[in-house]
C-alpha atoms as a PDB file:
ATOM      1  CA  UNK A   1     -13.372 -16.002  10.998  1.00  0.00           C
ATOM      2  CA  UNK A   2     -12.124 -13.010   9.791  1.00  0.00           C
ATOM      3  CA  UNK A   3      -9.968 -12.950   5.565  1.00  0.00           C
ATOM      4  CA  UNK A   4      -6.323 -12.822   5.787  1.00  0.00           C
ATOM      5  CA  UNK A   5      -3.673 -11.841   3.391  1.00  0.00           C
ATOM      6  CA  UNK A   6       0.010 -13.129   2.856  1.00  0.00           C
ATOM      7  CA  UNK A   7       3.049 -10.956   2.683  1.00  0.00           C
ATOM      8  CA  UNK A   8       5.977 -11.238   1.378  1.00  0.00           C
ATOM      9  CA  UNK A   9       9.086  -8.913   0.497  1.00  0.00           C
ATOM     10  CA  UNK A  10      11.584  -9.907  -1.918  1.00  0.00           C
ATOM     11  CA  UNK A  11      13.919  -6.502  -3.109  1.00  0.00           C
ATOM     12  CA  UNK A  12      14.559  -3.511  -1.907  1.00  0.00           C
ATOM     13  CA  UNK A  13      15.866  -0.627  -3.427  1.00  0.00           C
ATOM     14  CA  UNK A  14      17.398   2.930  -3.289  1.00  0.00           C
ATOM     15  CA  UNK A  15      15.736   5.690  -5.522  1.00  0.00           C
ATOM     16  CA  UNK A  16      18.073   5.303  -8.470  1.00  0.00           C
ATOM     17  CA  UNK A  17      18.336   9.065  -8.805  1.00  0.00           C
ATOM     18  CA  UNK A  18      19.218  10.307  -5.671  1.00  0.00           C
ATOM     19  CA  UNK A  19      22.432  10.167  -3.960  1.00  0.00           C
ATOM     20  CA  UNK A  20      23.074   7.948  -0.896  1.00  0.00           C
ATOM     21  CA  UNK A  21      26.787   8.485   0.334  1.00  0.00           C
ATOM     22  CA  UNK A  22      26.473   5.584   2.939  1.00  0.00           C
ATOM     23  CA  UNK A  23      26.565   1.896   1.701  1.00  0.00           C
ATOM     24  CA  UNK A  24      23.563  -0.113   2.268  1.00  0.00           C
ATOM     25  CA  UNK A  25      24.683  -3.305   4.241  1.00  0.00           C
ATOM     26  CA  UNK A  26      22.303  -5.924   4.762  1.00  0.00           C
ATOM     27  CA  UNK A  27      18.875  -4.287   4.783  1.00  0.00           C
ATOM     28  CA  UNK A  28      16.402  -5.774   6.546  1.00  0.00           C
ATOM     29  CA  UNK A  29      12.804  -5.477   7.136  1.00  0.00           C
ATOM     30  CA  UNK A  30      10.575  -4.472  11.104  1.00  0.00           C
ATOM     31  CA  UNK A  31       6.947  -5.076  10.324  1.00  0.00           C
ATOM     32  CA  UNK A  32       4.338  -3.626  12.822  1.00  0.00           C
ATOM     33  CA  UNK A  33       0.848  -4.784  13.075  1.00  0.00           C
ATOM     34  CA  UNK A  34      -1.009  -1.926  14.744  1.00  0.00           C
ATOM     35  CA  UNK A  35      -4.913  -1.406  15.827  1.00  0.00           C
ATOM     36  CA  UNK A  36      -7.276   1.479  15.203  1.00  0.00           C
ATOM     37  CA  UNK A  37      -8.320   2.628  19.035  1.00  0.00           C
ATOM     38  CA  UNK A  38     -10.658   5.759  19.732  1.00  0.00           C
ATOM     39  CA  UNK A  39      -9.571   7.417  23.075  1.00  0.00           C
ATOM     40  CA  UNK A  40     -10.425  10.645  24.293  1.00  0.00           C
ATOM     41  CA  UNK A  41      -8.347  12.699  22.138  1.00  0.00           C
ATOM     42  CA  UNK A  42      -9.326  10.591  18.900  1.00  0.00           C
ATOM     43  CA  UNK A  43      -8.648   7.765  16.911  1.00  0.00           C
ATOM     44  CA  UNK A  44      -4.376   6.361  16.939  1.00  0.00           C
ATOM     45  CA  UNK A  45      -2.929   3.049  16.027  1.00  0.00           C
ATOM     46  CA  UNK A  46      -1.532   1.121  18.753  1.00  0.00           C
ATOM     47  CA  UNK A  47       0.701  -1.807  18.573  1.00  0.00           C
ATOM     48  CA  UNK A  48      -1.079  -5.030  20.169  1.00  0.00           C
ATOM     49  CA  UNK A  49       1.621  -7.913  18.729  1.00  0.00           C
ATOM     50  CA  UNK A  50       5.102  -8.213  18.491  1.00  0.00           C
ATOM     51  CA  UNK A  51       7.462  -6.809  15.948  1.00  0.00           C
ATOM     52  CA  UNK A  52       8.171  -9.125  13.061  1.00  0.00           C
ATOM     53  CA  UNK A  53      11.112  -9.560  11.347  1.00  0.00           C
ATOM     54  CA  UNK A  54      10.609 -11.348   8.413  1.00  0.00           C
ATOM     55  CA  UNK A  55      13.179 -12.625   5.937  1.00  0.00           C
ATOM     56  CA  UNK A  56      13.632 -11.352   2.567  1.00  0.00           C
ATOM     57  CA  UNK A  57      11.591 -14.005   0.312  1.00  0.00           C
ATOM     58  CA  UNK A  58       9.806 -15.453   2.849  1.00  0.00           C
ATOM     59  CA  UNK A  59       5.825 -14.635   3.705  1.00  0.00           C
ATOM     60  CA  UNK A  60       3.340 -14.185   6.737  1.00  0.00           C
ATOM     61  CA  UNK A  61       0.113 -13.919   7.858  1.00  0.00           C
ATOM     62  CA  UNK A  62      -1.783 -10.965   8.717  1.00  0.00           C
ATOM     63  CA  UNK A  63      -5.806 -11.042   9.443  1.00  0.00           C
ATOM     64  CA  UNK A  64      -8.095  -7.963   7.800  1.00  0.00           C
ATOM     65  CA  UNK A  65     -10.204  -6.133   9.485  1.00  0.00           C
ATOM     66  CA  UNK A  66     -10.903  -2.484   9.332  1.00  0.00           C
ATOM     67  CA  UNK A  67      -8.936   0.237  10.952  1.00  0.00           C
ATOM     68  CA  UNK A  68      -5.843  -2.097  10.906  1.00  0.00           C
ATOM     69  CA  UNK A  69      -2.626  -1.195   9.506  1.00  0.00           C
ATOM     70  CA  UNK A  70       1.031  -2.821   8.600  1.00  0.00           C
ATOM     71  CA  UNK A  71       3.706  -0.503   9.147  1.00  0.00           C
ATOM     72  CA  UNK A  72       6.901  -1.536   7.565  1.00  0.00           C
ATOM     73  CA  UNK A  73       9.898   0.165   8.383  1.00  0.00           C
ATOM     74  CA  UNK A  74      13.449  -1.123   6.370  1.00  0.00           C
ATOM     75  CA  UNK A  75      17.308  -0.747   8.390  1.00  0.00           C
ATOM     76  CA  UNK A  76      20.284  -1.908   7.386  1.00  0.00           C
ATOM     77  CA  UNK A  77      23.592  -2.782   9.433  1.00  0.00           C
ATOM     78  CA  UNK A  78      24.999   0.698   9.830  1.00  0.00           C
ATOM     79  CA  UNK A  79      21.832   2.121  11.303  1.00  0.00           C
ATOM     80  CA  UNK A  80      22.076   5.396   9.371  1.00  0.00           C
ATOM     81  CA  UNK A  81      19.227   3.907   6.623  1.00  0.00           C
ATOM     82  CA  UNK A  82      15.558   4.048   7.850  1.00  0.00           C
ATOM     83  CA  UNK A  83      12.787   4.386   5.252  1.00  0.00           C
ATOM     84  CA  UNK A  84       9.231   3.278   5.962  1.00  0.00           C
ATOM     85  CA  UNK A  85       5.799   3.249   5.042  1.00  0.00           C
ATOM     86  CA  UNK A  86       2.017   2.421   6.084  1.00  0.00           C
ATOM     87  CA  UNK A  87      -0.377   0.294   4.254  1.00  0.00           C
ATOM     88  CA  UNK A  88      -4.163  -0.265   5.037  1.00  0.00           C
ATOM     89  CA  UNK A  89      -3.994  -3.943   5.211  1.00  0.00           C
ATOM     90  CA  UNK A  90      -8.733  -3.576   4.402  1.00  0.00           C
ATOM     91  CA  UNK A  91      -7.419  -1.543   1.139  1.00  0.00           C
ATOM     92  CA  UNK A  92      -4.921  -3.914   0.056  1.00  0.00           C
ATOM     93  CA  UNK A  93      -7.157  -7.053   0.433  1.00  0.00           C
ATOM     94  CA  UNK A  94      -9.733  -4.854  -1.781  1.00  0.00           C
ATOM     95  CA  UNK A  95      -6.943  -4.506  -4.353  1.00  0.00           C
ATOM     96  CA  UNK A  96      -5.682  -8.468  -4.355  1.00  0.00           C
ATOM     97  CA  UNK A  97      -9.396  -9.487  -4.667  1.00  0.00           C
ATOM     98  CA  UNK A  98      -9.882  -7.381  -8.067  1.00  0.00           C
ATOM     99  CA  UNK A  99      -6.615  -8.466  -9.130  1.00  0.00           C
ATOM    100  CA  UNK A 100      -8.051 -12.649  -8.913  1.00  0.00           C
ATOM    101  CA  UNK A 101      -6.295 -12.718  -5.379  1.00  0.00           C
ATOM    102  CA  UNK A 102      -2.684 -12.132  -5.973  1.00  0.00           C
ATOM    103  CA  UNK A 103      -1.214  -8.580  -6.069  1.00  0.00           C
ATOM    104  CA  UNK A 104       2.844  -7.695  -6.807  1.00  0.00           C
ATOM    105  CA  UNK A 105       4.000  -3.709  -6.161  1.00  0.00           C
ATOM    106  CA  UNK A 106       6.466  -1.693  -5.455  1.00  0.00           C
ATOM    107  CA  UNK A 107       5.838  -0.043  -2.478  1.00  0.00           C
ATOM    108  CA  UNK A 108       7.324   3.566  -1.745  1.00  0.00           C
ATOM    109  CA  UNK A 109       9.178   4.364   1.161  1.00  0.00           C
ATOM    110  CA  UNK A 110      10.107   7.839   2.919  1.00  0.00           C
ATOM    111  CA  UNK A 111      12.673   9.476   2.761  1.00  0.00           C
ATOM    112  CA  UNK A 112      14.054   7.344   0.401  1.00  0.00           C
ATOM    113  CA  UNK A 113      13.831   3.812  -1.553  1.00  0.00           C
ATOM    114  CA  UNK A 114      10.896   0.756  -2.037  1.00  0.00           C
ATOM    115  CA  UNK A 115      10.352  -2.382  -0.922  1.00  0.00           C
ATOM    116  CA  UNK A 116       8.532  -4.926  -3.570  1.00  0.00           C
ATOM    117  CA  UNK A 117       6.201  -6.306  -2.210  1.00  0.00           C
ATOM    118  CA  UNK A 118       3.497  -9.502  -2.908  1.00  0.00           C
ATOM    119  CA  UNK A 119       0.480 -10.382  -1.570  1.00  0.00           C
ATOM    120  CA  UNK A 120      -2.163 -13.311  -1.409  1.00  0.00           C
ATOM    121  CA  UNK A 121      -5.788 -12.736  -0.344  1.00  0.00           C
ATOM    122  CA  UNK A 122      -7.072 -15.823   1.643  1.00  0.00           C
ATOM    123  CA  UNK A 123     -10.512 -16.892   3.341  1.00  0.00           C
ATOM    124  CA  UNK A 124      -9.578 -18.603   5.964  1.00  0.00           C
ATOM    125  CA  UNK A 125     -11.841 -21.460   5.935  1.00  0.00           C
ATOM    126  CA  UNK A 126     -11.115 -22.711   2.721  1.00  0.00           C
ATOM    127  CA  UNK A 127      -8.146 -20.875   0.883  1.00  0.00           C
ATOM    128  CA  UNK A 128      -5.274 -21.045   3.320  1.00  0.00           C
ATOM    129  CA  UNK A 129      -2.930 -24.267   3.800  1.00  0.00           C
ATOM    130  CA  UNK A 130      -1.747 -23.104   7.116  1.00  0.00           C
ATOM    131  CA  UNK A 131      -3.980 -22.886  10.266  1.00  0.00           C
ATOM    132  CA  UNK A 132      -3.042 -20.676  14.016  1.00  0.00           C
ATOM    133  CA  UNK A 133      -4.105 -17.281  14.272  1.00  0.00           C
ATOM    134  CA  UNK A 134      -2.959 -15.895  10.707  1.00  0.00           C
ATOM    135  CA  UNK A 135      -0.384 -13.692  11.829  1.00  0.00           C
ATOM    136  CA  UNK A 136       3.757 -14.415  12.224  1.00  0.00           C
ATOM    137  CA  UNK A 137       5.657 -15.968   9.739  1.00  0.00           C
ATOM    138  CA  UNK A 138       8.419 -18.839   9.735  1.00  0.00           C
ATOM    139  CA  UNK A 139       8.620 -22.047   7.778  1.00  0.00           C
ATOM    140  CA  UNK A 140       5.380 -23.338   7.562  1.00  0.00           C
ATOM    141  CA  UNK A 141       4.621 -20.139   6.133  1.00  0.00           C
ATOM    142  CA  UNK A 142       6.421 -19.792   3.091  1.00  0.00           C
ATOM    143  CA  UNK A 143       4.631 -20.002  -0.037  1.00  0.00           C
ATOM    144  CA  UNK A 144       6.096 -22.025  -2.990  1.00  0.00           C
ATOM    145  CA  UNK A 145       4.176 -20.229  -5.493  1.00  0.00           C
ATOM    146  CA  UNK A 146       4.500 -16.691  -4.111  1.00  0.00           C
ATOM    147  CA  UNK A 147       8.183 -16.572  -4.975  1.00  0.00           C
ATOM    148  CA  UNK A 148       8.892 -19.178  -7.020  1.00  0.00           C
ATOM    149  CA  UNK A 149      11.001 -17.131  -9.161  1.00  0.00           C
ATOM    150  CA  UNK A 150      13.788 -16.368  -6.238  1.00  0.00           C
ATOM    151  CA  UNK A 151      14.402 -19.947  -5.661  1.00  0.00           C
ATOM    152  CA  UNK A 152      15.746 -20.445  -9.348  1.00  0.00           C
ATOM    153  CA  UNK A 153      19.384 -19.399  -9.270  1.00  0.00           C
ATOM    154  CA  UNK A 154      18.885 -16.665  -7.069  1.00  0.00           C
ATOM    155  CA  UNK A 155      16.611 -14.540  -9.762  1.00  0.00           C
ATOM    156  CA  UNK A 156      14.895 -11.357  -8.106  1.00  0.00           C
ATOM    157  CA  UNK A 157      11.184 -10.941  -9.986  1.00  0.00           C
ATOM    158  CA  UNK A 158      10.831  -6.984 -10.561  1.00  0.00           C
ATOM    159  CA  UNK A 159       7.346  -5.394 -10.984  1.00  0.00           C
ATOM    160  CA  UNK A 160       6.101  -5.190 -14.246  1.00  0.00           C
ATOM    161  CA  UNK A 161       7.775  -1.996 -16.312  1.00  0.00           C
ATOM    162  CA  UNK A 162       6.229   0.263 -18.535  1.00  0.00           C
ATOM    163  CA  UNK A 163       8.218   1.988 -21.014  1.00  0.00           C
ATOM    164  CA  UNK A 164       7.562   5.057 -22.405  1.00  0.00           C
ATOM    165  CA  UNK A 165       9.698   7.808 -24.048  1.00  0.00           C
ATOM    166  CA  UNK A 166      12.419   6.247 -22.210  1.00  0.00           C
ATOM    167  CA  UNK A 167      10.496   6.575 -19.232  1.00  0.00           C
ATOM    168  CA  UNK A 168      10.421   3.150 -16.913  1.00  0.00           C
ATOM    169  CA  UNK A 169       7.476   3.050 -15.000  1.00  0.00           C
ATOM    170  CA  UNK A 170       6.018   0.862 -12.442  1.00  0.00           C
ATOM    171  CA  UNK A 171       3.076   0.296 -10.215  1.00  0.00           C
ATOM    172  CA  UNK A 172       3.930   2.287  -7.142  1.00  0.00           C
ATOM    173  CA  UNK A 173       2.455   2.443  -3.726  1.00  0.00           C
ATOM    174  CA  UNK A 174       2.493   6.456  -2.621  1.00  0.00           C
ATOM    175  CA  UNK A 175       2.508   6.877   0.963  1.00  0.00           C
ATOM    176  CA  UNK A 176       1.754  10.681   1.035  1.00  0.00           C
ATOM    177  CA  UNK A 177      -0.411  12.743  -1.065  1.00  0.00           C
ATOM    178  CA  UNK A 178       1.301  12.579  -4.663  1.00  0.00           C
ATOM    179  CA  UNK A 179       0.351  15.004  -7.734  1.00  0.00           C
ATOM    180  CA  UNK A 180       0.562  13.502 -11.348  1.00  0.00           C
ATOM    181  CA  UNK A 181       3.410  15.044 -13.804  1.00  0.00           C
ATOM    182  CA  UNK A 182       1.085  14.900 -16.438  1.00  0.00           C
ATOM    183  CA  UNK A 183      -2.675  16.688 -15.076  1.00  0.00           C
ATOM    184  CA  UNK A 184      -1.510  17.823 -11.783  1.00  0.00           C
ATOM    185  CA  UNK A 185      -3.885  15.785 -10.101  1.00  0.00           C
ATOM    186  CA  UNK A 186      -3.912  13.513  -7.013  1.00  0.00           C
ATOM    187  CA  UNK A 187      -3.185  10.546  -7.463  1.00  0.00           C
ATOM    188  CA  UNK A 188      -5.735   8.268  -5.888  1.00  0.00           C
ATOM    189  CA  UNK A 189      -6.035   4.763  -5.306  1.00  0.00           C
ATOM    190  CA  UNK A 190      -5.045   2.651  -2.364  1.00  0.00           C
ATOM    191  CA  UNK A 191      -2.724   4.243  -0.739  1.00  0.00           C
ATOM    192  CA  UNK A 192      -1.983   6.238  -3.348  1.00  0.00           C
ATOM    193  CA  UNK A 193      -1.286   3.862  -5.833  1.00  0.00           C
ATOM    194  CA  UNK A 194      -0.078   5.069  -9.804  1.00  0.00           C
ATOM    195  CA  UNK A 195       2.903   4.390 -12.012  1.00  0.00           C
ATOM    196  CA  UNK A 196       6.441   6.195 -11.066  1.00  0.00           C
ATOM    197  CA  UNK A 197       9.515   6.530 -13.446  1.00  0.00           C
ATOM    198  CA  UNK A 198      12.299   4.477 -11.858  1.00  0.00           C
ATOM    199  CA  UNK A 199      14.440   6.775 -13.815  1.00  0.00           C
ATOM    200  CA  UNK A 200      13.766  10.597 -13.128  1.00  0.00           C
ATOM    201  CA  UNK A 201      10.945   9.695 -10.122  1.00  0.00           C
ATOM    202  CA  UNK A 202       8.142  11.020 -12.139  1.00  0.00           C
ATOM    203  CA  UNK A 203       4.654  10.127 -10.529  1.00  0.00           C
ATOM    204  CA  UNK A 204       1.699   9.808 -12.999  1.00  0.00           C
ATOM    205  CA  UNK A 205      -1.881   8.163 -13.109  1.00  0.00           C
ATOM    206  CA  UNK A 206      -2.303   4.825 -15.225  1.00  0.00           C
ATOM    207  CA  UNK A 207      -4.504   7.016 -17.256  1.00  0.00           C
ATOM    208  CA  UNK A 208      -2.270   9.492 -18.287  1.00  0.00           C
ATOM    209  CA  UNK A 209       0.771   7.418 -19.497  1.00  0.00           C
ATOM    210  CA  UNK A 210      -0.294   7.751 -22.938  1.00  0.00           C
ATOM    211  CA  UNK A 211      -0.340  11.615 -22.720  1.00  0.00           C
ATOM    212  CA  UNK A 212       3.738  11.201 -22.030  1.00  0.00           C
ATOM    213  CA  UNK A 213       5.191  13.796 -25.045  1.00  0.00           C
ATOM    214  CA  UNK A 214       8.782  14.107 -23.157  1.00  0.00           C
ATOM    215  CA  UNK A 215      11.643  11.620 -22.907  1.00  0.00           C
ATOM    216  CA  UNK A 216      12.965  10.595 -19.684  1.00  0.00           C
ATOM    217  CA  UNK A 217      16.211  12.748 -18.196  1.00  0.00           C
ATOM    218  CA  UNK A 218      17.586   9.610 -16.545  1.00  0.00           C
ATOM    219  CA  UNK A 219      17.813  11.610 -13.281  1.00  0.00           C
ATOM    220  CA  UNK A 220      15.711  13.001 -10.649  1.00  0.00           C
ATOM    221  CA  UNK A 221      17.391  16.179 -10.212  1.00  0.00           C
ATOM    222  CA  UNK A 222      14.513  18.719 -10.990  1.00  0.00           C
ATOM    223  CA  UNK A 223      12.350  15.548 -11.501  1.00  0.00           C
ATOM    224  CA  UNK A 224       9.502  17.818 -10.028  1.00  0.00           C
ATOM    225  CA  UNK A 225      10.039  20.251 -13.070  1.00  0.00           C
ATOM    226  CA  UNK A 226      10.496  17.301 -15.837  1.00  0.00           C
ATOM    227  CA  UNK A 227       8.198  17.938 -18.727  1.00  0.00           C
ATOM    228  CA  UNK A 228       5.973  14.407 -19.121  1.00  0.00           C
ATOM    229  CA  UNK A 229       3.089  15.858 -19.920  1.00  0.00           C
ATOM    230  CA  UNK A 230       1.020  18.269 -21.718  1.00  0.00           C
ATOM    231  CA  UNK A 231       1.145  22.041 -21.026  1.00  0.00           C
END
């Protein structure tokens, strides 16, 4: 039977940069499992299960296989927030397994914000406590260990930060093609994974935060044009 991974989101959050004039009220997360299908006028993902809704801090189930995806899409109350974002579910089960199974990122959202996000690789057969068809979420499913930090006094556990020249960066999750501040490269990885300044929004390789020679404007007005790198 095929791998699965577990999911969970625990904090969301606007790009602390930009302005937002609405108040976000009670975010919460849609999560669509959808299928790679060929059909005559190529390959398109198509939605075979129904849309989860899965609480903040809890976790669920999704099989791997290739060609599927997880498409998460945030809301809040007021229905004037919607930021979202696609993740290769065969990519990020390649990522847990080099990181000893258990992977914890910030994953970023268009137009706006990111959604941390943790993840457990599992082999069915042996690894997994719960049993069913690996995907869904609810009670049964959540994972003591995956957050165990939220259920002590309400705590929030934040991706680890990198600080540099003022600069606060994190590993990010790029859902579009991104170019580095510091080369003016892509930068690759799964899903366009690298480190991003939660600060000024400046997106660089792992490799190149020791090139950093500028400190961090605090903003990301003209983040684009912020000089982190070497020229």
């Amino acid at each position: 039977m095929s791998p699965f991974l577990r999911i969970g989101f625990s904090s969301f959050e606007m790009d602390p940069g930009l302005a937002y004039h609405e108040e976000v009220i009670n975010p919460y997360c849609a999560v669509y499992m959808k299928e790679a299908v060929d059909t005559e006028k190529g390959q398109v993902y198509k939605q075979k299960k129904p849309t989860m809704y899965p609480p903040w801090s809890s976790t669920f189930d999704a099989h791997v296989h290739l060609g599927r995806v997880m498409h998460v899409v945030v809301k809040d109350k007021t229905a004037e927030l919607k930021s979202e974002a696609t993740v290769q579910l065969d990519s990020l089960a390649s990522r847990c397994k080099k990181e000893n199974g258990k992977l914890e990122i910030w994953v970023e959202l268009k137009p706006q914000g990111r959604l941390l996000m943790e993840a457990r690789y599992y082999l069915e057969k042996s690894d997994a406590p719960c049993s069913g068809e690996g995907d869904g979420f609810g009670e049964r499913d959540r994972d003591p260990g995956l957050f165990a930090l939220h259920a002590r006094r309400g705590a929030i556990k934040q991706a680890k930060i990198h600080e540099v020249k003022c600069h606060e960066f994190s590993a990010t999750f790029f859902p579009q093609p991104t170019f580095c501040s510091v080369c003016k490269e892509f930068v690759w990885g799964l899903n366009k994974q690298g480190y991003q300044c939660r600060q000024c929004n400046a997106a660089i390789h792992k490799k190149c935060i020791d090139k950093i020679i500028a400190k961090c404007t605090g903003s990301a007005i003209n983040s684009k044009e912020t000089m982190v790198g070497l020229y």
